[in-house]
N, C-alpha and C. Protein backbone atom coordinates (compact mmCIF):
# COMPACT_ATOMS: atom_id res chain seq x y z
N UNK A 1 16.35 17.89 1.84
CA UNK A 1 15.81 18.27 0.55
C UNK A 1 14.81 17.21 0.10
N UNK A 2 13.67 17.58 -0.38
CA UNK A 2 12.61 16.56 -0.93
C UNK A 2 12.52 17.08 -2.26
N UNK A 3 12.46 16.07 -3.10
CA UNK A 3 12.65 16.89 -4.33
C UNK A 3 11.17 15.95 -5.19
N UNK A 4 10.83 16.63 -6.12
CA UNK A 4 9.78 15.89 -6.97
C UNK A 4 9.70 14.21 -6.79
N UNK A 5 8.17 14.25 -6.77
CA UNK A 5 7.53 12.63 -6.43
C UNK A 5 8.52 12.01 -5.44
N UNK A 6 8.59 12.54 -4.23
CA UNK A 6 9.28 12.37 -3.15
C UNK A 6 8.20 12.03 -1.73
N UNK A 7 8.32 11.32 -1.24
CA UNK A 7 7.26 11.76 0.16
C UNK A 7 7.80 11.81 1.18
N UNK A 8 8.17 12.40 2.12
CA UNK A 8 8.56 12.39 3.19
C UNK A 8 8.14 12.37 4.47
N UNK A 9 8.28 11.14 5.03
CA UNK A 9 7.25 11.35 6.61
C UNK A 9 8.19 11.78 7.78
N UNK A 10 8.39 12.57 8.86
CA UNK A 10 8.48 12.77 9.45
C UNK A 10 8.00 12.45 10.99
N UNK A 11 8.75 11.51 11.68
CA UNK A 11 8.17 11.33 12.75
C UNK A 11 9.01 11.91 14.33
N UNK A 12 8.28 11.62 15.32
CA UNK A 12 8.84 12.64 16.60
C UNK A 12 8.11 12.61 17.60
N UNK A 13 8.17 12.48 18.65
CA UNK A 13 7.70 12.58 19.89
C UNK A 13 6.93 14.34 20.01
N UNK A 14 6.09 14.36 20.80
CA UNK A 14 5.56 15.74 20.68
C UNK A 14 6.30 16.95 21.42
N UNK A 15 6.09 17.78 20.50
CA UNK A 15 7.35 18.70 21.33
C UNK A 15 8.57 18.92 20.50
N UNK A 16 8.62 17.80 19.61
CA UNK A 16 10.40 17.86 18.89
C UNK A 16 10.31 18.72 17.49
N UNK A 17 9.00 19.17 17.41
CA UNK A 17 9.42 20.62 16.32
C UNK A 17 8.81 20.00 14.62
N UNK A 18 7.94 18.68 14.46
CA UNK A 18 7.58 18.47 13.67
C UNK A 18 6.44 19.42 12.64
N UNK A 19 5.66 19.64 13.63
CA UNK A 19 4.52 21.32 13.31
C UNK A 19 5.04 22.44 12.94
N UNK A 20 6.11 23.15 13.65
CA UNK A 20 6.49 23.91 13.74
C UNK A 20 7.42 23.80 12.39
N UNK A 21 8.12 22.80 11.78
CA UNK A 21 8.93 22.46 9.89
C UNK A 21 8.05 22.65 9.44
N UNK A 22 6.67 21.74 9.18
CA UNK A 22 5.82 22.36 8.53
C UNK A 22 5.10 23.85 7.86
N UNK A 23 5.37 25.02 9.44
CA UNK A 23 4.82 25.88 9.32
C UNK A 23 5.82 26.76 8.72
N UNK A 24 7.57 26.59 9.10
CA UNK A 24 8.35 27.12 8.19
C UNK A 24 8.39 26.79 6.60
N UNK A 25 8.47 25.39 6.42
CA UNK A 25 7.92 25.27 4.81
C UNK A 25 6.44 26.04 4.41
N UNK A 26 6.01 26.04 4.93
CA UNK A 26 4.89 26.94 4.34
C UNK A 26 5.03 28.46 4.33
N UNK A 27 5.84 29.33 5.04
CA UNK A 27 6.04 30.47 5.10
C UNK A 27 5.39 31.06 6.04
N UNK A 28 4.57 30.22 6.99
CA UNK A 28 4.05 30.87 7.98
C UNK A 28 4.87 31.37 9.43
N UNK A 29 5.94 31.19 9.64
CA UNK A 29 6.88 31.43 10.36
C UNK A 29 8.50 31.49 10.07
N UNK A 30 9.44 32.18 10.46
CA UNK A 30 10.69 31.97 10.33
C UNK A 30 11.34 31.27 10.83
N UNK A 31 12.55 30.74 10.41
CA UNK A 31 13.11 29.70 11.37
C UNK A 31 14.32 30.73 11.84
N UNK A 32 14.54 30.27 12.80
CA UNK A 32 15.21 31.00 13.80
C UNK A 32 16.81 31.18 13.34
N UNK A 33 17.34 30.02 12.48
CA UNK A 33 18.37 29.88 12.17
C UNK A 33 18.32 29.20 10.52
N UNK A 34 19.11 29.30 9.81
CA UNK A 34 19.29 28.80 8.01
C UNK A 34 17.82 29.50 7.33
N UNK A 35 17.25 28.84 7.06
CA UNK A 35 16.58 29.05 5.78
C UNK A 35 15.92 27.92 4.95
N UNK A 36 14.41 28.17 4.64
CA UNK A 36 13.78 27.01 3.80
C UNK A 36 13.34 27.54 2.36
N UNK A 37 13.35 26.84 1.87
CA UNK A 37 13.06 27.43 0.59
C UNK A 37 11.49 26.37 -0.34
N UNK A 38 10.65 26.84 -0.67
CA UNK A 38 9.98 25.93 -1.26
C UNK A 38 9.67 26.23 -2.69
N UNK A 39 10.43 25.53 -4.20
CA UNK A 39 10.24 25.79 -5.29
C UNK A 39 8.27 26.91 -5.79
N UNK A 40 8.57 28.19 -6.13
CA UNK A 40 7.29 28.54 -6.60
C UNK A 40 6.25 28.72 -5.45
N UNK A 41 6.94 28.95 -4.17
CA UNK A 41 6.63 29.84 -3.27
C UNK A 41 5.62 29.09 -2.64
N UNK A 42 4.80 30.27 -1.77
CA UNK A 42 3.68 29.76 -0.76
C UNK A 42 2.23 29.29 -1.79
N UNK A 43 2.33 30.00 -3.39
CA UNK A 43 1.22 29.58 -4.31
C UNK A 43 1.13 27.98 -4.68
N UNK A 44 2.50 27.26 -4.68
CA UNK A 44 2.99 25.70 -5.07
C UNK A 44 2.42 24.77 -3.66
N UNK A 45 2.08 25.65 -2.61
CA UNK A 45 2.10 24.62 -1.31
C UNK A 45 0.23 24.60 -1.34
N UNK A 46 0.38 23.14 -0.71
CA UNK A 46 -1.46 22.53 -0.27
C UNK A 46 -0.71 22.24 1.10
N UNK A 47 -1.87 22.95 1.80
CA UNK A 47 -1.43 22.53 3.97
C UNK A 47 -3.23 21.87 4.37
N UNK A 48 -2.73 20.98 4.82
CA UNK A 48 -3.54 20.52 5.51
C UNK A 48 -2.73 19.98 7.08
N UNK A 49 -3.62 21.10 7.73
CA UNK A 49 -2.86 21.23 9.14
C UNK A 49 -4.46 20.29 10.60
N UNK A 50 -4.42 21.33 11.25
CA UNK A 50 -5.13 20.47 12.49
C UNK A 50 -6.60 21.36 12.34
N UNK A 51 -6.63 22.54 12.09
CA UNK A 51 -7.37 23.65 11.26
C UNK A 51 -7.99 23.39 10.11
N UNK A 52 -9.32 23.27 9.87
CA UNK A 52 -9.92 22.93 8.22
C UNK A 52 -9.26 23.98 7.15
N UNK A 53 -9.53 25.36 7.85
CA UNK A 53 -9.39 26.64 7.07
C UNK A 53 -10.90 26.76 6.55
N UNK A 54 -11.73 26.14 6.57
CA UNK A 54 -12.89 26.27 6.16
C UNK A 54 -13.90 27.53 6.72
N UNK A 55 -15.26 27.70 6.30
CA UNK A 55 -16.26 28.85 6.46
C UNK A 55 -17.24 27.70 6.65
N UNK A 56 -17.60 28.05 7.93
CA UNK A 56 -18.84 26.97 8.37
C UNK A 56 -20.24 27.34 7.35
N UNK A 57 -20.31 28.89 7.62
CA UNK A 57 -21.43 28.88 7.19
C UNK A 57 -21.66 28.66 5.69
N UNK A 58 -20.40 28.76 4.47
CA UNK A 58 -20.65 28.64 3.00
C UNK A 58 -20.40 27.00 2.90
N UNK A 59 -21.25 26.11 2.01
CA UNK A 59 -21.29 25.03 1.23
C UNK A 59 -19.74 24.80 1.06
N UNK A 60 -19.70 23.25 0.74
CA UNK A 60 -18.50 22.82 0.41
C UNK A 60 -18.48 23.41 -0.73
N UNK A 61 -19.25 23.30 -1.90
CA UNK A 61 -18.91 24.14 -3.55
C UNK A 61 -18.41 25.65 -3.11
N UNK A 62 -18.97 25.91 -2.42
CA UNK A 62 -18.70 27.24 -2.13
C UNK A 62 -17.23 27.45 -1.89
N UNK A 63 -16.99 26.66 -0.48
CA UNK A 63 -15.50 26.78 0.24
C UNK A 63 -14.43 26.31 -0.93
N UNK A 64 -14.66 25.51 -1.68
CA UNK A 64 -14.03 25.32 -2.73
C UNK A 64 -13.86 25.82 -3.62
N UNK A 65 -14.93 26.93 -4.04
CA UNK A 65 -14.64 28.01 -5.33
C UNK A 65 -13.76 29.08 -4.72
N UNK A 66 -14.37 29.20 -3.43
CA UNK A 66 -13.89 30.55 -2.15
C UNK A 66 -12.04 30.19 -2.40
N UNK A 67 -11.38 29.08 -2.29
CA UNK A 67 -10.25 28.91 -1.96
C UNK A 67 -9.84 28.75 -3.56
N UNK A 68 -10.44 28.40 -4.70
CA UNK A 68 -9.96 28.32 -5.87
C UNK A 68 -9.43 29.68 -6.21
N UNK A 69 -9.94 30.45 -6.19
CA UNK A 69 -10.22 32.18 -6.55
C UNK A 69 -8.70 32.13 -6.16
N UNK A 70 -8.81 31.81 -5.00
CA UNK A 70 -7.00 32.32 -3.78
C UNK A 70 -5.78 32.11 -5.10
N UNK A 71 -6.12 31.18 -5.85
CA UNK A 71 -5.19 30.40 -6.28
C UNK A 71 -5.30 30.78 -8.02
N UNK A 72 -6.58 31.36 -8.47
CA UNK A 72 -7.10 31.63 -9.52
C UNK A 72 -6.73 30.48 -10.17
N UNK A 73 -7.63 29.50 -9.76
CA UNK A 73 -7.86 28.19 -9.79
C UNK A 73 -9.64 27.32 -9.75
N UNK A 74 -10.37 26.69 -10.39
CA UNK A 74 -11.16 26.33 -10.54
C UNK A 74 -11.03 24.63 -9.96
N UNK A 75 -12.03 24.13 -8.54
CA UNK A 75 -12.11 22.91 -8.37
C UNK A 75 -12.20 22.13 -9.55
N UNK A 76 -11.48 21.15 -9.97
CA UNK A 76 -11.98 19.60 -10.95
C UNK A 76 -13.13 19.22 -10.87
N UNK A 77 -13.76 18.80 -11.65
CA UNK A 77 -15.35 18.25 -11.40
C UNK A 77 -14.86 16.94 -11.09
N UNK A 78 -13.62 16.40 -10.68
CA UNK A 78 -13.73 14.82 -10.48
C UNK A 78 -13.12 15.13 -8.77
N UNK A 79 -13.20 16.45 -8.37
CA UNK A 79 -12.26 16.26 -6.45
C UNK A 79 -13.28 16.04 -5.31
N UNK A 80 -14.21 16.29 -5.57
CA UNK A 80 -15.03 15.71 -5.09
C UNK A 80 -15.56 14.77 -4.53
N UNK A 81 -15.74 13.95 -5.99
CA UNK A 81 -16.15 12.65 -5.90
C UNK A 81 -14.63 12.16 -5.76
N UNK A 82 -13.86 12.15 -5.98
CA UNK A 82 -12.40 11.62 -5.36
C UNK A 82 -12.23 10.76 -4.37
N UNK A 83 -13.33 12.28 -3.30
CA UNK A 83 -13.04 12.67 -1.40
C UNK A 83 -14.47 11.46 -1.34
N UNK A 84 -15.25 11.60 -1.89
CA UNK A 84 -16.69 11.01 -1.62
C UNK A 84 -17.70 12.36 -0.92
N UNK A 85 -17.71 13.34 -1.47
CA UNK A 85 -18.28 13.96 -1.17
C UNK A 85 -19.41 14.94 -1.86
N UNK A 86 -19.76 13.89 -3.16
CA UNK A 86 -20.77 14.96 -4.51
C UNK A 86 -22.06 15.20 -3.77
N UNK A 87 -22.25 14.25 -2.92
CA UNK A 87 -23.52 13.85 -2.19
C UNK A 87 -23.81 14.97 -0.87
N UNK A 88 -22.47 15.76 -1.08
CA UNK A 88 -22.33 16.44 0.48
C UNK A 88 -21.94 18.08 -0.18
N UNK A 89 -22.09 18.21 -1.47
CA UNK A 89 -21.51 19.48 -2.00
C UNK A 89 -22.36 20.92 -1.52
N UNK A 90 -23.47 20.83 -1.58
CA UNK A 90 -24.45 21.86 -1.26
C UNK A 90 -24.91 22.00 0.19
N UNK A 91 -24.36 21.08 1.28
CA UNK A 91 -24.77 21.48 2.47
C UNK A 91 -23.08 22.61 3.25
N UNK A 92 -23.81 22.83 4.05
CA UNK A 92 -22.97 23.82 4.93
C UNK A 92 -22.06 23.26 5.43
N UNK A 93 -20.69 23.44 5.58
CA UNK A 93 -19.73 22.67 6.40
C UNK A 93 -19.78 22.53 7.56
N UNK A 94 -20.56 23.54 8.63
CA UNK A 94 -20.87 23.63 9.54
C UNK A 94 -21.94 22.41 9.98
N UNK A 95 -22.15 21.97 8.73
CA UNK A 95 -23.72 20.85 9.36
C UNK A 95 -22.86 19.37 9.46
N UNK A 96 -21.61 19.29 9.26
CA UNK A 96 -20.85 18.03 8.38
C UNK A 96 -20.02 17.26 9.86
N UNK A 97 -19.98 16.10 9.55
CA UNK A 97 -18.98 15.57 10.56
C UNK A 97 -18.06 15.95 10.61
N UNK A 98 -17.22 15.78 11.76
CA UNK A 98 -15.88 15.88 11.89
C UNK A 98 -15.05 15.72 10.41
N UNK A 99 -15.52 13.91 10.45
CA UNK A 99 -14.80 13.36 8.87
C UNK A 99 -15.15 13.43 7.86
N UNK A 100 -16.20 14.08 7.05
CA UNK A 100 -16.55 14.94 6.21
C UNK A 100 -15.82 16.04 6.06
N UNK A 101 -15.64 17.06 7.49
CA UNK A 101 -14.88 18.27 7.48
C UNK A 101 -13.44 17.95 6.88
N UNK A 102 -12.58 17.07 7.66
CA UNK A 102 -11.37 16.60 7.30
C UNK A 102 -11.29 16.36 5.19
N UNK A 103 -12.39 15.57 5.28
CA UNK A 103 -12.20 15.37 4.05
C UNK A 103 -12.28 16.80 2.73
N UNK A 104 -13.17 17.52 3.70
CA UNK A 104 -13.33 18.38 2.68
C UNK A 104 -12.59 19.79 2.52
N UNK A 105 -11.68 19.51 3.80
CA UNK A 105 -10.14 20.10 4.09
C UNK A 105 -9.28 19.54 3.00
N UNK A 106 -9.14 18.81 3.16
CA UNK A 106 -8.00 17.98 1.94
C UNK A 106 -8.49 18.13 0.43
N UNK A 107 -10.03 18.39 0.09
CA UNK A 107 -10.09 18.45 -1.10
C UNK A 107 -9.83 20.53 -1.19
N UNK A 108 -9.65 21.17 -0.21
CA UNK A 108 -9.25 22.45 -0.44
C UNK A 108 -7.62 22.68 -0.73
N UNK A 109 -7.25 21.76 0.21
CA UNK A 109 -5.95 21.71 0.01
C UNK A 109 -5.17 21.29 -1.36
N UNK A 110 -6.13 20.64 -2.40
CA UNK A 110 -5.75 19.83 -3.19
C UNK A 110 -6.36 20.76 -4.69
N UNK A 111 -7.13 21.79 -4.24
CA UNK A 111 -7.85 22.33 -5.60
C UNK A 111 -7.09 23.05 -6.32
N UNK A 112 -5.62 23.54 -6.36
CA UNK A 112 -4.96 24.34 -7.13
C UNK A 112 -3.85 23.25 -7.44
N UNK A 113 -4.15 22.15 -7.25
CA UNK A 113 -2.99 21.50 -7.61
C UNK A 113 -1.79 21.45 -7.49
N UNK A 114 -1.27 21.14 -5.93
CA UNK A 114 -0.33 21.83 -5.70
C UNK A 114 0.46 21.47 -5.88
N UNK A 115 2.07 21.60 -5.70
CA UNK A 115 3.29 20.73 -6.48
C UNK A 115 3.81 20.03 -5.06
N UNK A 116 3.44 20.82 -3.95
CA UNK A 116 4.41 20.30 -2.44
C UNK A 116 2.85 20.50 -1.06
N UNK A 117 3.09 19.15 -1.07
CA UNK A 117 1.84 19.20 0.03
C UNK A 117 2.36 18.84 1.55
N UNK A 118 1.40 19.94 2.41
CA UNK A 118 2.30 19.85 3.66
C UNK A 118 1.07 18.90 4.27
N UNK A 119 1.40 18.24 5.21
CA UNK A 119 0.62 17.56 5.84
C UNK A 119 0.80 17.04 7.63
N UNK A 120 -0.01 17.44 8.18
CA UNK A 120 0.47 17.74 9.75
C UNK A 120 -0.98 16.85 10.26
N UNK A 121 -0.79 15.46 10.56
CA UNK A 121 -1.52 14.25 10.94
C UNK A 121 -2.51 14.46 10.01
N UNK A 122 -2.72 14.03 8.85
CA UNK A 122 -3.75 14.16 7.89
C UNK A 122 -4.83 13.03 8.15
N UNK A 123 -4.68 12.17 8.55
CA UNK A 123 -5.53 10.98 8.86
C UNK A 123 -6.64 10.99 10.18
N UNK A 124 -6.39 12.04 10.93
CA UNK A 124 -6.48 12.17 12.25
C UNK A 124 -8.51 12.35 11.88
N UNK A 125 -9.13 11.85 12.62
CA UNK A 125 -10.85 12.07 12.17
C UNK A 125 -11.34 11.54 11.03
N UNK A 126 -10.62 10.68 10.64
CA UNK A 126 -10.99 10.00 9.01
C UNK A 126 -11.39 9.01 9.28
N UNK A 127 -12.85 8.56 8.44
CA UNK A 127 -12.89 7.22 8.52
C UNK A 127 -12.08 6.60 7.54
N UNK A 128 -12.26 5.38 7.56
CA UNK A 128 -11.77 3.92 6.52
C UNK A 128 -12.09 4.64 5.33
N UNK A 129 -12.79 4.81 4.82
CA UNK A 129 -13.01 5.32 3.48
C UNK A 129 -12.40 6.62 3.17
N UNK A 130 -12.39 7.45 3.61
CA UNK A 130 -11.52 8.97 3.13
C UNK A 130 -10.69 8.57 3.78
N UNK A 131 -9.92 7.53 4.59
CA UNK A 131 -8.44 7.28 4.86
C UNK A 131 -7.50 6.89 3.78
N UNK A 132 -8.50 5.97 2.82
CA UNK A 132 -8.17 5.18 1.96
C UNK A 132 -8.38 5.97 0.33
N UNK A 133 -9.05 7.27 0.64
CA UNK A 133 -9.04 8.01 -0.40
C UNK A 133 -7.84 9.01 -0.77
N UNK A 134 -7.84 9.00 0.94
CA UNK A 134 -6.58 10.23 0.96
C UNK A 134 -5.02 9.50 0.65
N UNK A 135 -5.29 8.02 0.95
CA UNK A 135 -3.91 7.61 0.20
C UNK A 135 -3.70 7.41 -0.71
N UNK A 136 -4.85 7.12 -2.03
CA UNK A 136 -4.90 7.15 -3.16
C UNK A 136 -4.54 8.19 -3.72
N UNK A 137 -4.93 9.51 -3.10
CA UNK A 137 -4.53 11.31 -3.90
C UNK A 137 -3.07 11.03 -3.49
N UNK A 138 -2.93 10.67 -2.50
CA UNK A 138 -1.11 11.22 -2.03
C UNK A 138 -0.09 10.09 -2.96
N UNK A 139 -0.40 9.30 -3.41
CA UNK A 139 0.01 7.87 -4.39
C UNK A 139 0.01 8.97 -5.76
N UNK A 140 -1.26 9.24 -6.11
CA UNK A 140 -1.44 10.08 -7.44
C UNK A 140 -0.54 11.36 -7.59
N UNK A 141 -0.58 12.22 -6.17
CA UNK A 141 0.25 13.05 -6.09
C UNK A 141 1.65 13.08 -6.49
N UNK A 142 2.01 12.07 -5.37
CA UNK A 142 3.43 11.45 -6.00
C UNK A 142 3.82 10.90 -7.28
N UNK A 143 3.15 9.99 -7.86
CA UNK A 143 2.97 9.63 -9.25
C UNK A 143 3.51 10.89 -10.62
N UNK A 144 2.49 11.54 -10.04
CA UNK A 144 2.89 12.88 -10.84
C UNK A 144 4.19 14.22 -10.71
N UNK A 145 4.98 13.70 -9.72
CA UNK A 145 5.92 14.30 -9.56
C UNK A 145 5.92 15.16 -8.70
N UNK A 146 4.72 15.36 -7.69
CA UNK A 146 4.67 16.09 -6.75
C UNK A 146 5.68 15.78 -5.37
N UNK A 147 5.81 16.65 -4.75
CA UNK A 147 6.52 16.23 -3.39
C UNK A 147 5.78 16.62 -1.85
N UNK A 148 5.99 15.85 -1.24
CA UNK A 148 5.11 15.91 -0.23
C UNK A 148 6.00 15.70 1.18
N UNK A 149 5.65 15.95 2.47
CA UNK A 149 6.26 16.09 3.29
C UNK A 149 4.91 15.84 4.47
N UNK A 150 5.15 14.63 4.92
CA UNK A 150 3.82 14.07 5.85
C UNK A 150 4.27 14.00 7.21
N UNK A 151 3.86 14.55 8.38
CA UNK A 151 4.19 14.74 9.79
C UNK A 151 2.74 13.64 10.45
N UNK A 152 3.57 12.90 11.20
CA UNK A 152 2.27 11.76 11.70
C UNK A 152 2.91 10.95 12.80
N UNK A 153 2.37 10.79 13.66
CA UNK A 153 2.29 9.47 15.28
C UNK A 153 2.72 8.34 14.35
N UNK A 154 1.33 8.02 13.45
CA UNK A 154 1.27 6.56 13.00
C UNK A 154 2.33 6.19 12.23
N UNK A 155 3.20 5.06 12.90
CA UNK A 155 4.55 4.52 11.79
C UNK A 155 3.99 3.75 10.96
N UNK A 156 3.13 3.23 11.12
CA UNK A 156 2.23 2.04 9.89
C UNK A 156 2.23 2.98 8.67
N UNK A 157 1.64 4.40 9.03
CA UNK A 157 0.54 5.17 8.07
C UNK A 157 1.59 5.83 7.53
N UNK A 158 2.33 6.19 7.91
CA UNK A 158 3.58 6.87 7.19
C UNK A 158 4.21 6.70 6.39
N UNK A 159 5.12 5.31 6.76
CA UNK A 159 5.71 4.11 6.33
C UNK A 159 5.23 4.05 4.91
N UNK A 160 4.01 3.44 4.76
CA UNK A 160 3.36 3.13 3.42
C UNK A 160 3.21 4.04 2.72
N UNK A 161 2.91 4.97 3.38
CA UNK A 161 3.21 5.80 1.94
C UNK A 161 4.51 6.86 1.78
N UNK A 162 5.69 6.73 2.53
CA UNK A 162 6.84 7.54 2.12
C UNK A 162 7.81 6.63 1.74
N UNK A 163 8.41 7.27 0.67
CA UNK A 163 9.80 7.37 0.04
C UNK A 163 11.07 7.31 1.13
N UNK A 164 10.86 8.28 1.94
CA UNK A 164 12.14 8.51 2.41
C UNK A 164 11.12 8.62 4.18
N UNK A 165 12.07 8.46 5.12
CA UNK A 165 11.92 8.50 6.58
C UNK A 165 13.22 9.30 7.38
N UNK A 166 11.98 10.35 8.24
CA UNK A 166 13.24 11.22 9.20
C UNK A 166 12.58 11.12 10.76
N UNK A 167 13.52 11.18 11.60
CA UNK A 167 12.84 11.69 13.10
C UNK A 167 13.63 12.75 13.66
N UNK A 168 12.82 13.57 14.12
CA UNK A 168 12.73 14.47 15.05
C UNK A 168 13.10 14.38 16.14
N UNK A 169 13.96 15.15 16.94
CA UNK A 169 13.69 15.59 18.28
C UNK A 169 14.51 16.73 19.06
N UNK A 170 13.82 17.66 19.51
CA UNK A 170 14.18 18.60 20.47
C UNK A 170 14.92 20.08 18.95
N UNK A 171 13.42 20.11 17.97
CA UNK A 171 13.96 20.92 16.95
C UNK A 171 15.08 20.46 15.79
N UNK A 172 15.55 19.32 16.17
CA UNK A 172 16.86 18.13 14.70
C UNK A 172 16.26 17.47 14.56
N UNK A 173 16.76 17.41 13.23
CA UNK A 173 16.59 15.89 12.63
C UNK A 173 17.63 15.00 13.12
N UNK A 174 17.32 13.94 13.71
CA UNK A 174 18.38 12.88 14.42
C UNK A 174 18.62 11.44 13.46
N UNK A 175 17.95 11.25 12.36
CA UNK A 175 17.70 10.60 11.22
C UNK A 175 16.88 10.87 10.04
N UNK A 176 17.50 10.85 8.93
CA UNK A 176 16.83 10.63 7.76
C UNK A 176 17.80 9.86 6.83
N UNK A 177 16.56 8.96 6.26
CA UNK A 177 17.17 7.89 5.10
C UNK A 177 16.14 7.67 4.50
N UNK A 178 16.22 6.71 2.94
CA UNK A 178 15.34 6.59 2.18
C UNK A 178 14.95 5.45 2.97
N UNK A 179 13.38 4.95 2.16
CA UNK A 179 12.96 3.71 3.40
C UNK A 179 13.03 2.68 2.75
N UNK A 180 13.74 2.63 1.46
CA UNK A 180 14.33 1.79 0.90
C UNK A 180 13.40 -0.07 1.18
N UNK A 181 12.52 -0.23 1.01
CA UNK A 181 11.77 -1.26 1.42
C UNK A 181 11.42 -1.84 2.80
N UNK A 182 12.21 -0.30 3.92
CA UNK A 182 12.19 -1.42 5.25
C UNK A 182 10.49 -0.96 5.64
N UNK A 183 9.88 -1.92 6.50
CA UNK A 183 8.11 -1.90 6.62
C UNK A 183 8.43 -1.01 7.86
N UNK A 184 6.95 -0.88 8.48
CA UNK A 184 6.52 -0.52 9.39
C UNK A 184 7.74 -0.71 10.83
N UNK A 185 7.38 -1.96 10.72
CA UNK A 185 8.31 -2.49 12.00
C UNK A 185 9.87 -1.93 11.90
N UNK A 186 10.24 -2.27 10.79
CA UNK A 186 11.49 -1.97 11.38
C UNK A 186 11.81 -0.34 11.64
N UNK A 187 11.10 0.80 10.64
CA UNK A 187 11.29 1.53 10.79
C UNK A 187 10.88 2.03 12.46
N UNK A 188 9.60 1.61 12.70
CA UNK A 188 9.26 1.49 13.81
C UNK A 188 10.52 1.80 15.13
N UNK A 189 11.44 0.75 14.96
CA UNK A 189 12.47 0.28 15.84
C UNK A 189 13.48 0.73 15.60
N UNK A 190 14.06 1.85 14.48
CA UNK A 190 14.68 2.56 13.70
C UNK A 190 14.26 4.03 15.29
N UNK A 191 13.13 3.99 15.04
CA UNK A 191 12.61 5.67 15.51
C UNK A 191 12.90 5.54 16.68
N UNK A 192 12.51 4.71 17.52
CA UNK A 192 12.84 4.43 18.76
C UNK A 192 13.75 4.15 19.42
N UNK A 193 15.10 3.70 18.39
CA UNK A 193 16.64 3.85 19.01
C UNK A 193 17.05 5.76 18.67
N UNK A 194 16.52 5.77 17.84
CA UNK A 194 16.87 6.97 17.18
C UNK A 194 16.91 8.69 18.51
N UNK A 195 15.15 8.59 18.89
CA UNK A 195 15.08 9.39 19.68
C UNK A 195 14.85 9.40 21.22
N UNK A 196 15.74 7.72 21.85
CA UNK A 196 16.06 7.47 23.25
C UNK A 196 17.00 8.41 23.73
């Protein structure tokens, strides 16, 4: 259970079913066995998966009004500039870097304000700067009572920003605990007795 201003990282060797939680919290698949439930349905969830979800050929303003509508929801005039991207609003997504794209994935993901954000390697194509933006929203996120549930390789990147720590493997959870101040490392060495 993750409950408000919660973060949860999830880590796992590939293969052990971390993608696949994600896609059941979101409602995009069933789980084979129990049941997930996410407060206020599939409208409460922001996914940022491996997929932009984006329209190459419409403008970021565009892809952003395009996905507001979904939500009957209007982008912030401050998400933008958040991501670092006011400078990048009127070109085509299709013309954009990789890490532009990423970024301007996460500001779709983020335009209805969501209460539970799924996140499946969010960092992955980011530079330093929208790395460091995107931990600031997920800080703010949390702040505000949101709950979040982060799937990621990186134990550094995780670490810092979750509440609580679980690992994966072969479809179980084989650990979860709060991370209660332990860093990188130890959790690190936590994961690795965990899923030998």
């Amino acid at each position: 259970m993750v409950n408000p201003g919660q973060t949860l990282a999830v880590f796992g060797p590939n293969g052990s079913g971390k993608t696949t939680l994600l896609k059941v919290l979101a409602g995009l698949i069933q789980p084979q066995r129990g049941r997930a439930y996410v407060e206020g349905g599939r409208r409460a969830i922001g996914w940022i998966g491996h997929q932009p979800q984006l329209y190459g050929q419409l403008t970021v303003n565009e892809n952003l009004r395009f996905w507001g509508l979904l939500y009957d929801a209007q982008p912030g005039p401050d998400l933008l500039a958040r991501l670092g991207l006011e400078e990048h609003a009127n070109r085509q997504v299709r013309t954009l870097s990789r890490g532009l794209v990423q970024r301007v994935a996460i500001a779709r993901a983020l335009v209805h304000d969501p209460r539970v954000l799924l996140l499946d390697e969010p960092f992955t194509g980011l530079d330093r700067i929208a790395a460091e933006a995107l931990s600031r929203l997920l800080g703010q996120h949390a702040a505000a009572g949101r709950a979040t549930v982060l799937v990621t390789h990186n134990v550094e990147e995780g670490t810092e920003l979750a509440t609580d720590v679980a690992f994966m493997r072969n479809g179980r959870f084989v650990h979860c605990a709060p991370r209660s101040g332990r860093g990188a490392q130890q959790v690190g060495e936590e994961y690795r007795h965990a899923i030998a």
